[in-house]
Protein backbone atom coordinates (compact mmCIF):
# COMPACT_ATOMS: atom_id res chain seq x y z
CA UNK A 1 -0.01 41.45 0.14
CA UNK A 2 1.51 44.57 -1.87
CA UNK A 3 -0.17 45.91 -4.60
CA UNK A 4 2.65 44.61 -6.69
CA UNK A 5 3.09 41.66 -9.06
CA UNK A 6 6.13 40.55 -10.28
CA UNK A 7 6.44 38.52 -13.04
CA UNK A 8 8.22 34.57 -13.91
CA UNK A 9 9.59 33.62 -17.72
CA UNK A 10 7.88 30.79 -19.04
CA UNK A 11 9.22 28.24 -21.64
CA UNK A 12 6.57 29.65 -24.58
CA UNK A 13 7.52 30.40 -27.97
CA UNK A 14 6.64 33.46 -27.01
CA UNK A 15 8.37 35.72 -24.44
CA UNK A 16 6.12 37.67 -21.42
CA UNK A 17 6.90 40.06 -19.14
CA UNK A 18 5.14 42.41 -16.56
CA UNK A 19 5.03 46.22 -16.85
CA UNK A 20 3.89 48.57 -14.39
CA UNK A 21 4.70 51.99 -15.76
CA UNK A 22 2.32 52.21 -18.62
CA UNK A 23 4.87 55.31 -19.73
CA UNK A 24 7.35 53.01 -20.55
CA UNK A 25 5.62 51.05 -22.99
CA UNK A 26 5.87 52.32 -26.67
CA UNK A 27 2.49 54.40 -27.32
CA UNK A 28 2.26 53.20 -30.84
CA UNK A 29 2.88 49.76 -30.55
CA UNK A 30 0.22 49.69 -28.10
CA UNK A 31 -2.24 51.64 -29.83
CA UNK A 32 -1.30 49.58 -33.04
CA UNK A 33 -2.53 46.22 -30.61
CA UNK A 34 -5.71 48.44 -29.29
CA UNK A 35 -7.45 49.66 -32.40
CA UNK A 36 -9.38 52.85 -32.74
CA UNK A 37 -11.81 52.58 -29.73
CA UNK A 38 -10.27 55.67 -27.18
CA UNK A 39 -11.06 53.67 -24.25
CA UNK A 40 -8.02 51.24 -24.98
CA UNK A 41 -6.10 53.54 -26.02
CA UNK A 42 -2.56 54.20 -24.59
CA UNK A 43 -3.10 58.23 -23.79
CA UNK A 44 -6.91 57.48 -21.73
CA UNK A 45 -4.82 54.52 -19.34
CA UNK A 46 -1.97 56.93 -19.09
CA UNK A 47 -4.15 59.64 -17.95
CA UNK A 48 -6.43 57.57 -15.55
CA UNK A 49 -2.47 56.33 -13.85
CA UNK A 50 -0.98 60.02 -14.05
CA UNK A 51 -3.67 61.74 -12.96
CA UNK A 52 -4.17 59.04 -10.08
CA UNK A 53 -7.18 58.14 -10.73
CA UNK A 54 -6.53 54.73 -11.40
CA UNK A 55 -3.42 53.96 -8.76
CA UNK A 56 -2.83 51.58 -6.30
CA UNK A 57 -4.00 54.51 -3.82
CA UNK A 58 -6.99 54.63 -4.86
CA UNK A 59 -7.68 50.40 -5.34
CA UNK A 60 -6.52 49.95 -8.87
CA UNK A 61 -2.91 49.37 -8.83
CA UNK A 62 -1.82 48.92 -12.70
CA UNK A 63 -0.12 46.02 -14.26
CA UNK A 64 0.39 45.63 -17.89
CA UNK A 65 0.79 41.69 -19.13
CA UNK A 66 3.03 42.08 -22.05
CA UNK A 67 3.84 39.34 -25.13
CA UNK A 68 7.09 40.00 -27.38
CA UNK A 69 7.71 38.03 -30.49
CA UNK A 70 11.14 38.04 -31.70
CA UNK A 71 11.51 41.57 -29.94
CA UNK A 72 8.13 43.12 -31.20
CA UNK A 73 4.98 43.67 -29.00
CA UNK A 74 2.83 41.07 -29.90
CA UNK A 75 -0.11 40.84 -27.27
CA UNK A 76 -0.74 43.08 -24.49
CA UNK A 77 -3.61 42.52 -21.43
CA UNK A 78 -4.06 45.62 -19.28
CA UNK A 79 -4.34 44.48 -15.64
CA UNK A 80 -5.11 46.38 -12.54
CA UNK A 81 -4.68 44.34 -8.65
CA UNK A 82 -7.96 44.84 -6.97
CA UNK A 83 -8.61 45.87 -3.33
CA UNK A 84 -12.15 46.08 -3.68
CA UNK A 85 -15.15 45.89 -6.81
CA UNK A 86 -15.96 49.47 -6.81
CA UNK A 87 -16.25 51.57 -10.05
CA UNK A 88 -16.42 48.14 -12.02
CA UNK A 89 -20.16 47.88 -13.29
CA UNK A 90 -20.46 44.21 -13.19
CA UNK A 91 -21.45 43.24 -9.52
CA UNK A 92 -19.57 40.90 -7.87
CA UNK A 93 -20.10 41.50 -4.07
CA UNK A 94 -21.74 38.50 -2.93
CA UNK A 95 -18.59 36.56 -4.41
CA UNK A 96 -16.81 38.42 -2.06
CA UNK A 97 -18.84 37.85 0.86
CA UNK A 98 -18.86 34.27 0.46
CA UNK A 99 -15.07 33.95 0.32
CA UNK A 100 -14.98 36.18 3.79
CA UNK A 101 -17.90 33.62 5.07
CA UNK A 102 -15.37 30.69 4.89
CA UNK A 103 -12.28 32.56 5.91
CA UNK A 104 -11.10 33.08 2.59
CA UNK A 105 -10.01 36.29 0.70
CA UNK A 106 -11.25 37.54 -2.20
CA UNK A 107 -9.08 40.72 -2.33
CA UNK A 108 -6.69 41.24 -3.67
CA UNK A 109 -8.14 40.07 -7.31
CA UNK A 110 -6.67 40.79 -10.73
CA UNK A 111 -9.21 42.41 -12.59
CA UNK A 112 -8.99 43.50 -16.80
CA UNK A 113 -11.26 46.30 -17.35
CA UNK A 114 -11.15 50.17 -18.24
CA UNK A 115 -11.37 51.39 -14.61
CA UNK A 116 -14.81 53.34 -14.38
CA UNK A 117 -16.08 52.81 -17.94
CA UNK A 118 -18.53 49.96 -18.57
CA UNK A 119 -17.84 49.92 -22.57
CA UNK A 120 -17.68 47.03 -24.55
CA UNK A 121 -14.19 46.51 -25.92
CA UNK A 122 -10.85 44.51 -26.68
CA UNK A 123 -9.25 43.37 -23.71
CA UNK A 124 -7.11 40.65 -24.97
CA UNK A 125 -5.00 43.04 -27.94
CA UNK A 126 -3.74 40.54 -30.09
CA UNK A 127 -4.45 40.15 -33.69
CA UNK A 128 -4.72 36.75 -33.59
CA UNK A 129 -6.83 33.99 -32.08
CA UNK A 130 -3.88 31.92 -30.82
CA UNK A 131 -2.62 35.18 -29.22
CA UNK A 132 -5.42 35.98 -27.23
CA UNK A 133 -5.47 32.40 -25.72
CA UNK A 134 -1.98 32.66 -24.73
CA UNK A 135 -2.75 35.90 -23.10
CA UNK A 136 -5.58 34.62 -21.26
CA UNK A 137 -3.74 31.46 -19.94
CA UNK A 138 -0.86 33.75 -19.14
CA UNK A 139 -2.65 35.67 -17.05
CA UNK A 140 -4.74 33.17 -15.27
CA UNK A 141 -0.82 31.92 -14.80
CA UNK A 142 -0.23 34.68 -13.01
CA UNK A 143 -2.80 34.33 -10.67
CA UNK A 144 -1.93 31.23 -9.68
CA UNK A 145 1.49 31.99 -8.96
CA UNK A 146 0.43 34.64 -6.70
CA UNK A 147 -2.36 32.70 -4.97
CA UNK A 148 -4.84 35.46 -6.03
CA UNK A 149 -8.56 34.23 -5.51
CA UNK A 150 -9.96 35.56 -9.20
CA UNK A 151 -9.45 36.70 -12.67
CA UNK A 152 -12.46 38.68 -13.97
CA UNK A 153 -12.20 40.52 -17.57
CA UNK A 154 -15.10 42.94 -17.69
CA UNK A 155 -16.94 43.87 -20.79
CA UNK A 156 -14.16 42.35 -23.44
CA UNK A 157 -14.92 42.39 -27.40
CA UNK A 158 -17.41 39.65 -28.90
CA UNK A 159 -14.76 38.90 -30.91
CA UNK A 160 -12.58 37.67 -27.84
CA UNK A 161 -15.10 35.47 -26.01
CA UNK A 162 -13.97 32.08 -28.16
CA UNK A 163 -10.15 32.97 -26.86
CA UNK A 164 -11.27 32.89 -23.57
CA UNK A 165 -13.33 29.94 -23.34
CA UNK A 166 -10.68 28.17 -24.49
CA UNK A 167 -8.47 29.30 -21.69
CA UNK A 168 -10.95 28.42 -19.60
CA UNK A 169 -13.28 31.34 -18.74
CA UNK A 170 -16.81 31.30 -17.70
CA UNK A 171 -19.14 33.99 -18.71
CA UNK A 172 -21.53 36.28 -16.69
CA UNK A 173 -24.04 38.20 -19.25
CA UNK A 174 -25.80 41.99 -18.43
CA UNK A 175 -27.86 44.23 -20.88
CA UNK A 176 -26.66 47.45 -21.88
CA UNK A 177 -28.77 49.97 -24.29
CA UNK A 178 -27.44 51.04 -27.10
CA UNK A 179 -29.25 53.49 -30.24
CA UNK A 180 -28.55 52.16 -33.59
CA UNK A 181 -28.32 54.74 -36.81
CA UNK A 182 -30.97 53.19 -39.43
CA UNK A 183 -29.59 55.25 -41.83
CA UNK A 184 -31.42 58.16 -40.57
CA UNK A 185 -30.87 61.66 -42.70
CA UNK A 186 -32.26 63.70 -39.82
CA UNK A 187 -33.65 63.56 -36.78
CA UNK A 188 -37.43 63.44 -37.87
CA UNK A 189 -36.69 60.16 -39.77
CA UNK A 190 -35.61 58.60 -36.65
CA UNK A 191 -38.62 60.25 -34.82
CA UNK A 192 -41.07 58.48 -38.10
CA UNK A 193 -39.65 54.85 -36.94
CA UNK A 194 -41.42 55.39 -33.32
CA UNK A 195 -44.77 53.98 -32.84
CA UNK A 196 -47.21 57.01 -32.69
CA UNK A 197 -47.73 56.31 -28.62
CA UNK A 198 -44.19 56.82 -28.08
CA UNK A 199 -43.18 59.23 -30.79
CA UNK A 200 -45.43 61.68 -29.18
CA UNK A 201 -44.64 61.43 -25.56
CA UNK A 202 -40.96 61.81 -26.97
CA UNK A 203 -41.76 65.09 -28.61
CA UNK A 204 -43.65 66.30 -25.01
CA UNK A 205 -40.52 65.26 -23.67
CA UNK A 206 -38.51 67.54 -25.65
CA UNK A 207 -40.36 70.28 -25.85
CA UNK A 208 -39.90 70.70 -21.78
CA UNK A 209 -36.76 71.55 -21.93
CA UNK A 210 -36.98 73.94 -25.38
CA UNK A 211 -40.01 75.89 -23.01
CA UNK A 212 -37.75 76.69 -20.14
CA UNK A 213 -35.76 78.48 -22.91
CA UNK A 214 -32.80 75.71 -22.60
CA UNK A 215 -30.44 75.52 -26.09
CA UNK A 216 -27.84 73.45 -26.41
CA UNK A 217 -23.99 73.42 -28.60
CA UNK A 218 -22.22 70.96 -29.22
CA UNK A 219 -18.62 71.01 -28.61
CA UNK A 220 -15.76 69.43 -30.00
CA UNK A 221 -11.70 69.05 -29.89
CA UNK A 222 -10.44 72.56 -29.75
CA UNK A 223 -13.76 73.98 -29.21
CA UNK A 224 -13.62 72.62 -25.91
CA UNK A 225 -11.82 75.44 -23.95
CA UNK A 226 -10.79 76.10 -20.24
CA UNK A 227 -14.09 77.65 -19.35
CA UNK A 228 -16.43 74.82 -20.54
CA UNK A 229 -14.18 72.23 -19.71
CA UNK A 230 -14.31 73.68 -16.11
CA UNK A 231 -18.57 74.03 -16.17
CA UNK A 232 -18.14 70.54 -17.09
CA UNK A 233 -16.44 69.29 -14.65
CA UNK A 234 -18.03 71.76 -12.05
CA UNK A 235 -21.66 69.60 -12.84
CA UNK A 236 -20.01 66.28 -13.01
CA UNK A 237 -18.52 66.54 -9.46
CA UNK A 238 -22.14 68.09 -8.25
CA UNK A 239 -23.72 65.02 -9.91
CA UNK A 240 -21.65 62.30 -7.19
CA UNK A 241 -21.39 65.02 -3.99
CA UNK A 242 -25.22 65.41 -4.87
CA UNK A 243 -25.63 60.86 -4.48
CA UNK A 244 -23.19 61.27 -1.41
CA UNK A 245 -19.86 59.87 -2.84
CA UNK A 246 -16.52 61.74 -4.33
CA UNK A 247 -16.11 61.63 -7.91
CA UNK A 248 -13.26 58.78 -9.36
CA UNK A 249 -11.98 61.15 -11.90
CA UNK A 250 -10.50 64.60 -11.15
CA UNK A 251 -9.96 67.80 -13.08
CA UNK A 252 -6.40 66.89 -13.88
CA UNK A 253 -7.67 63.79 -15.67
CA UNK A 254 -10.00 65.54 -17.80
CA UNK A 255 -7.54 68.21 -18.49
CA UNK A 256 -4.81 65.33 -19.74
CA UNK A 257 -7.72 63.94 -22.10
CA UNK A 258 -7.80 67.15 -23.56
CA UNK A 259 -4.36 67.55 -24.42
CA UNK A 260 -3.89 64.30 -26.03
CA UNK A 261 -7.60 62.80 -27.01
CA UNK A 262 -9.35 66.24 -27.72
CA UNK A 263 -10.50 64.60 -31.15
CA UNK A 264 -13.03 62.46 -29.19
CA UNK A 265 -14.23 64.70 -26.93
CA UNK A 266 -17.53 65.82 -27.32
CA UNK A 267 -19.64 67.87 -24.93
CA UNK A 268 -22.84 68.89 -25.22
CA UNK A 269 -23.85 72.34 -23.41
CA UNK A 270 -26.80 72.98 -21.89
CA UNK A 271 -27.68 76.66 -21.73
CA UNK A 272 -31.06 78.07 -20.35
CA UNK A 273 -31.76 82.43 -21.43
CA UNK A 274 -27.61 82.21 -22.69
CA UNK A 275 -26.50 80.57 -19.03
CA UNK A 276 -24.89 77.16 -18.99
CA UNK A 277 -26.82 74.56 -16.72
CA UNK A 278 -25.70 71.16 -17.73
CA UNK A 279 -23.18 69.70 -19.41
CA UNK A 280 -22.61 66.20 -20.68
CA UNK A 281 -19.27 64.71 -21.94
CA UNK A 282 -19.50 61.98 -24.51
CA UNK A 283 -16.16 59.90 -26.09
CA UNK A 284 -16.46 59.67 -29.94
CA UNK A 285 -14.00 56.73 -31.32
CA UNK A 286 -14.99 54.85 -34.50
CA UNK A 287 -18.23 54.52 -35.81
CA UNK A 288 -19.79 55.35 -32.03
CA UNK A 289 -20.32 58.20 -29.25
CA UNK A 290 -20.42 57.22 -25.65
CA UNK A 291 -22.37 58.52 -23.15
CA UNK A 292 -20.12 58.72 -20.30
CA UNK A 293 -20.01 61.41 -17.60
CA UNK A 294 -23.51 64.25 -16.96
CA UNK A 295 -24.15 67.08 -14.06
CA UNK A 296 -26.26 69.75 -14.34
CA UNK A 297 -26.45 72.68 -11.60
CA UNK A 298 -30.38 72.76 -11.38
CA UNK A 299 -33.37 70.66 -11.85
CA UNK A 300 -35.34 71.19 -15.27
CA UNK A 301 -37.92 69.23 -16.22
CA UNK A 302 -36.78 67.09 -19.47
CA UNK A 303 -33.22 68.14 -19.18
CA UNK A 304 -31.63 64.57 -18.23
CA UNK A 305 -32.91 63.03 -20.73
CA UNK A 306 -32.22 66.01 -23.52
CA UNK A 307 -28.73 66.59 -22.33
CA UNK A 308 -27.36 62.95 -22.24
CA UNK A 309 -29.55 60.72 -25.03
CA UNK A 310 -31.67 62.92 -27.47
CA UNK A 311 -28.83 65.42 -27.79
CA UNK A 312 -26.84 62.23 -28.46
CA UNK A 313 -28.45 60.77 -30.80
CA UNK A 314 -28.90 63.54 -32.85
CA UNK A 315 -25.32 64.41 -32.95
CA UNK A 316 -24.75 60.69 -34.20
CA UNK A 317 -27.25 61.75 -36.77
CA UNK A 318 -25.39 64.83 -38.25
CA UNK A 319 -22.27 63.02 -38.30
CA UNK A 320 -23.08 59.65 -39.77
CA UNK A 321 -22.30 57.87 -36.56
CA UNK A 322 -23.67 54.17 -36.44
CA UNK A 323 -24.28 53.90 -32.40
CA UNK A 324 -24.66 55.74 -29.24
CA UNK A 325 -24.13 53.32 -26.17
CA UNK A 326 -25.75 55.27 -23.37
CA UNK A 327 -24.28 53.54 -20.51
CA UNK A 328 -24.91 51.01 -17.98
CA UNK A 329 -28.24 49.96 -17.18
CA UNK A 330 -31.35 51.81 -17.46
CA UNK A 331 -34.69 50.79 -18.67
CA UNK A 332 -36.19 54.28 -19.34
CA UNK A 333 -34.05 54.75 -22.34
CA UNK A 334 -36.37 51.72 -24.35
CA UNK A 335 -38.63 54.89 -24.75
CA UNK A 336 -36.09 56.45 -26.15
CA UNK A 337 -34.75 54.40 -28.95
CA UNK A 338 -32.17 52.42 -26.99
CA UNK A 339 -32.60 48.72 -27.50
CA UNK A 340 -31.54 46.13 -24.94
CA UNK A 341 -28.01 44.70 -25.78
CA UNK A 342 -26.31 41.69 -24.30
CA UNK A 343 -22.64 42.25 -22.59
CA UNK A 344 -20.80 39.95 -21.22
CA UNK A 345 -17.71 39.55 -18.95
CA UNK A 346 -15.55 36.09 -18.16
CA UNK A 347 -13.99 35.21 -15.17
CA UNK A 348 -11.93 32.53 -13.14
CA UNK A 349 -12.02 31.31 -10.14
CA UNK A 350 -9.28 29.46 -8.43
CA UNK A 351 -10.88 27.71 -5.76
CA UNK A 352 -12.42 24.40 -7.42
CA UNK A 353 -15.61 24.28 -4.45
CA UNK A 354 -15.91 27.96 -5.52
CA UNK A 355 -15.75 27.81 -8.75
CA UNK A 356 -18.66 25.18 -9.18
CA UNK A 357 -21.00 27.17 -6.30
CA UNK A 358 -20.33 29.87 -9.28
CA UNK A 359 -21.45 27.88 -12.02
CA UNK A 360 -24.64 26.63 -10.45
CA UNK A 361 -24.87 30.96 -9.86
CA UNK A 362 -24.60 31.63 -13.33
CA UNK A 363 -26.69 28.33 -14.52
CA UNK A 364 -28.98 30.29 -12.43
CA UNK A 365 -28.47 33.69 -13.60
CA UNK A 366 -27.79 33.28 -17.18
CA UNK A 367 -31.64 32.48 -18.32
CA UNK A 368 -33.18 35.05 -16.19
CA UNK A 369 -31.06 37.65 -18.59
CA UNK A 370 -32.19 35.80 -21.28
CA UNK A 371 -35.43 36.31 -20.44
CA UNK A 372 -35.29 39.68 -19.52
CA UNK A 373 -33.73 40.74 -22.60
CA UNK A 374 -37.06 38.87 -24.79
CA UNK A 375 -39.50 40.86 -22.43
CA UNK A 376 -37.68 44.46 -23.34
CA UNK A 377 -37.39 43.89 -26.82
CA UNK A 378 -41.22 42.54 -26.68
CA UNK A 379 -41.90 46.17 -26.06
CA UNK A 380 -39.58 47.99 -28.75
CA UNK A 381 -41.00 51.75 -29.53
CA UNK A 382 -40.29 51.44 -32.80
CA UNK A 383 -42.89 50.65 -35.65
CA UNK A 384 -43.42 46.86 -37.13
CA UNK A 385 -41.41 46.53 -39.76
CA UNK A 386 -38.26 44.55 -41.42
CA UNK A 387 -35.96 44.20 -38.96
């Protein structure tokens, strides 16, 4: 099968329709449906298709699931037709093997998700409950006219999982870590909330880093010129050659961020005796920065952890920020402030014997989350207290 949907009317009081140029979708009627988190918004998808990034070349061939009410964009799911679960974050392979086990195919599967970027968010952009529903039903819809095997929306808003239950989703849950601002003035208040066994080994830490005469600046928007965007990107792409794979996101894509999302760009330089070593690029949208994308050019003791969570968090600090999500997975960041989360994606399966073999996965699954989630926050480095 192509890479291509197309797209049949269906007798709603609403009218849909099927987009695959995100360019020729009005930017602010979009952005007006996505809110203020940059992940959503209409310039980061544009880039991530222009760039090709994000392209049926490379897996991720783009559909946008639009809903007009009396000529205005009322609803809008993006959509991308999958050729394989790669740069997704929430594991699906053995799905996928058990289809091919029984002669059945998995691929191609219609996925909603930011490609690359395991960040909680709205999926279903709607205002309204009703509207969300109707997107999720439209799209499961759409599946079944096209005999695809799955619909899987990845890391959606909390706010969205009652629309999708209703249209018939079932849920898959993960932990994240996220650092929550307690109010903190500086960053010695939030260093005061650690217990004394882990505020000290967190000031050891830091001090690595400061002894091998590393500094670091923080830069933002138009501070963010050619030459550090290019160290940036020069560590990023050493970061996946280094692990053995090409990075998903080029130059160009970075570059095309710049020019129309500089405002949540931060990066955070690492310089050791006035040379740059590291760099780490974190999205700022709302009340919260997101660790997204690291590299550094040699090892230094400390630096990792400096450069993409301490550096972080203090920067959420001196701007009144109210949460630094530092990714997916990753137990060593407990130490460092970062509480266990829960996320959570939905998905739907066409095939009825599948779909219950799923069930009894998650039935399965679900509790040992659970339970992991109670055992991290059992050990919390933060003192006893209210809250």
């Amino acid at each position: 099968m192509k890479p291509t949907l197309k797209y049949s009317q269906t007798a709603l009081p609403v009218t849909f329709s099927l987009a695959r140029r995100l360019e020729d979708i009005n930017p602010e009627q979009w952005n007006r449906l996505a809110g203020d988190q940059p992940f959503v918004q209409h310039a980061f998808l544009l880039a991530l298709d222009q760039t090709g990034c994000a392209t049926a070349a490379t897996g991720w061939a783009p559909h946008y699931l639009l809903m007009h009410r009396d000529g205005a964009l009322a609803g809008a799911l993006p959509l991308y037709l999958k050729s394989h679960s790669r740069g997704e974050y929430v594991f699906d392979h053995a799905w996928a093997h058990a289809f091919e086990r029984h002669g059945l195919d998995y691929y191609p599967k219609l996925l909603s998700a930011i490609p690359f970027t395991p960040v909680t968010g709205p999926r279903l952009l709607a205002g309204e409950h009703a509207d969300r529903v109707l997107l999720a039903r439209e799209a499961i819809q759409l599946c079944r006219q096209h005999g695809l095997s799955s619909l899987h929306i990845l890391f959606p808003a909390e706010h969205e999982q009652a629309a999708l239950a209703e249209a018939g989703f079932r849920f898959r849950y993960n932990v994240q870590f996220h650092w929550t601002n307690q109010g903190y003035a500086q960053m010695a208040d939030f260093l005061a909330s650690l217990n004394q066994q882990k505020r000290k080994k967190l000031k050891q830490d830091r001090k690595k880093s400061a002894q091998a005469g590393v500094r670091f600046k923080w830069l933002q928007g138009k501070e963010i010129d050619d030459k550090a965007l290019a160290f940036f990107y020069r560590c990023y792409e050493q970061t996946y050659w280094e692990h053995g794979n090409a990075p998903y996101l080029s130059m160009a894509f970075f570059e095309q961020l710049r020019t129309h999302l500089a405002d949540c760009m931060v990066i955070i330089l690492a310089e050791q005796d006035g040379e740059p070593v590291a760099a780490a690029l974190n999205i700022r949208g709302g009340q919260a920065l997101y660790g997204r994308y690291w590299g550094s050019l040699r090892f230094i003791p400390g630096l990792h952890f400096e450069t993409c969570y301490m550096q972080g968090i203090e920067f959420c600090i001196a701007h009144g920020l109210a949460v630094f999500e530092g990714g997916a997975q990753g137990e060593h960041k407990l130490a460092r402030g970062l509480l266990p989360v829960k996320t959570y994606s939905a998905h739907w399966v066409s095939d009825d014997r599948f779909a219950l073999a799923i069930d009894d996965y998650l039935a399965q699954e679900s509790p040992a989350v659970g339970a992991y989630l109670d055992a991290l926050l059992d050990h919390t480095p933060f003192k006893p207290g209210p809250g």
